[in-house]
Protein backbone atom coordinates (compact mmCIF):
# COMPACT_ATOMS: atom_id res chain seq x y z
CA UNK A 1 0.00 0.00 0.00
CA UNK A 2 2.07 3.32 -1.31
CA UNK A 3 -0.36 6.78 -1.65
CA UNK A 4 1.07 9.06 -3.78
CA UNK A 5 0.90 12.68 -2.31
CA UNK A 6 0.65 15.75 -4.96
CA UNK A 7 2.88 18.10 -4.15
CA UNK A 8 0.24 20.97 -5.01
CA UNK A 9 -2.34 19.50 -3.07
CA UNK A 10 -2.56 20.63 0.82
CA UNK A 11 -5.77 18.59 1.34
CA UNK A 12 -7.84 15.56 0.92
CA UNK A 13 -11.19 14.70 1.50
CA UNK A 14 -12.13 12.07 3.32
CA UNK A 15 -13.27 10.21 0.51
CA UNK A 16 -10.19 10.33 -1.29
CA UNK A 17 -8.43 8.98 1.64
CA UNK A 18 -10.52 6.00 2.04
CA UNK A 19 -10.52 5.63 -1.46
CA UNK A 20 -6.45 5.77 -1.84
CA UNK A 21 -6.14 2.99 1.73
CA UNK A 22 -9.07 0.84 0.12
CA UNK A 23 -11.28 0.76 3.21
CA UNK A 24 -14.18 2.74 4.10
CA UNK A 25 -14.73 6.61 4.97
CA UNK A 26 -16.40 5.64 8.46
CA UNK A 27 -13.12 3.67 9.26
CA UNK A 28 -11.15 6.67 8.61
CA UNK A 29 -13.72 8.81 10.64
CA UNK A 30 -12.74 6.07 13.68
CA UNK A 31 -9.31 6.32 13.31
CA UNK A 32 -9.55 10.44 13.48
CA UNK A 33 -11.40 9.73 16.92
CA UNK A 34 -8.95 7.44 17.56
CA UNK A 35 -5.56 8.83 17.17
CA UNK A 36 -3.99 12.09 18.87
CA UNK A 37 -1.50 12.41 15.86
CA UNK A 38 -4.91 12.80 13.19
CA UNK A 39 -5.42 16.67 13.45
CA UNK A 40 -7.65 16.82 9.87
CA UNK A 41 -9.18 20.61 9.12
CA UNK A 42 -12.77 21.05 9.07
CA UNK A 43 -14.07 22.95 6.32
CA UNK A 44 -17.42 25.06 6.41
CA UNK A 45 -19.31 22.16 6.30
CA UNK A 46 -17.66 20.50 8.75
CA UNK A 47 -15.78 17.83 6.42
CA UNK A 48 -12.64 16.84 7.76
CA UNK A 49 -9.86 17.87 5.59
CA UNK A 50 -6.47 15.90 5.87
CA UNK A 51 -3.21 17.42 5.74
CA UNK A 52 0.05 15.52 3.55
CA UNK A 53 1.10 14.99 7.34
CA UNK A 54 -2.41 13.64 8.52
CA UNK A 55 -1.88 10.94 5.47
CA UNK A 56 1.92 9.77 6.24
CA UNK A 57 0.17 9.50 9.75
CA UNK A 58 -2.94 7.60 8.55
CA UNK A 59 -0.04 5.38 6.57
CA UNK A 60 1.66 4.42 10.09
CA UNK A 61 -1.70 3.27 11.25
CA UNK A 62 -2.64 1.52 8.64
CA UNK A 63 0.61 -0.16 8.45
CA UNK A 64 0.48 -1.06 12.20
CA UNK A 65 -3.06 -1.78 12.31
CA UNK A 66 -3.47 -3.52 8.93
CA UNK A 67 -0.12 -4.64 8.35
CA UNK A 68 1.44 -5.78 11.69
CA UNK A 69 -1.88 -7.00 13.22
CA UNK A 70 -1.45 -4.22 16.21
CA UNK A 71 -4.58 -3.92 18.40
CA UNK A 72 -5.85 -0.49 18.40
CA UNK A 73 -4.05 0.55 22.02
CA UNK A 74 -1.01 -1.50 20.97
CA UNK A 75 -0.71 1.55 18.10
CA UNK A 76 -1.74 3.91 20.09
CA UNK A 77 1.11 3.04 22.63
CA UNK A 78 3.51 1.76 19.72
CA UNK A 79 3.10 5.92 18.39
CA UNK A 80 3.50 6.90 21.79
CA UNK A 81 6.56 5.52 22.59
CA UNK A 82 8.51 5.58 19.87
CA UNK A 83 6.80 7.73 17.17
CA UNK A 84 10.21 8.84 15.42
CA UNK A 85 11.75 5.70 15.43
CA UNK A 86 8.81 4.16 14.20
CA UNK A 87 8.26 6.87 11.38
CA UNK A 88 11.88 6.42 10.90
CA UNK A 89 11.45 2.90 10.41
CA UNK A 90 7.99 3.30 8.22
CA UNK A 91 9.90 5.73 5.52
CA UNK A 92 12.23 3.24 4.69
CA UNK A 93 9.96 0.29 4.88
CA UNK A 94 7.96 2.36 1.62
CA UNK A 95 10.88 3.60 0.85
CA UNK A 96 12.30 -0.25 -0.34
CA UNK A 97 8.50 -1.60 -1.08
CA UNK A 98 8.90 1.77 -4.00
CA UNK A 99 12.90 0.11 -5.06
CA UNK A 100 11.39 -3.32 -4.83
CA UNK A 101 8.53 -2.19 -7.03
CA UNK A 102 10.82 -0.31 -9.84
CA UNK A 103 13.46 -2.96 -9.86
CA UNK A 104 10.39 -5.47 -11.01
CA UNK A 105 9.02 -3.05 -13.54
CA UNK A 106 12.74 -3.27 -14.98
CA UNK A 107 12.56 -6.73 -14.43
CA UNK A 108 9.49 -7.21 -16.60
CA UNK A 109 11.12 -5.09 -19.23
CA UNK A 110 13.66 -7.67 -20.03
């Protein structure tokens, strides 16, 4: 699971996001109520609004959640604890996954 961020876009809906993880808005809506480190905008409608940072955060909790099988407090206290080494960690866990996935397109080129 890689999400491409624009880097001309400074938000996304919520239905883009669910749309770009592959699960549903409402679990996305949990999350936000969920996780401290989810700070989405609210526009004048009240639709929450999610920041390039909101959606490398939402990417750490999918990955823990999804991923790793965490429990929802196990994440909660896996962020807590070690959030940069755990980002750390995260950016080059998609930062291989992207290698892994150019070194195949090669592959198939051959």
């Amino acid at each position: 699971m890689h999400i491409e961020l624009s880097k001309d876009k400074r938000y996304y809906s919520i239905g883009e996001v669910a749309k770009a993880f592959n699960v549903n808005a409402s679990l996305i809506r949990f999350w936000d109520s969920e996780f401290d480190i989810l700070k989405p905008k609210k526009n004048a409608k009240g639709n929450r609004m999610f920041t390039p940072e909101d959606i490398t955060n939402l990417q750490l909790i999918y990955h823990l959640v999804k991923e790793r099988g965490f429990t929802l407090e196990g994440a909660k206290t896996h962020l807590k604890e070690g959030q940069k080494k755990t980002l750390d960690k995260f950016e080059i866990i998609r930062k291989l996954e992207s290698i892994k996935t150019q070194l195949n397109d090669i592959k198939n080129e051959l």
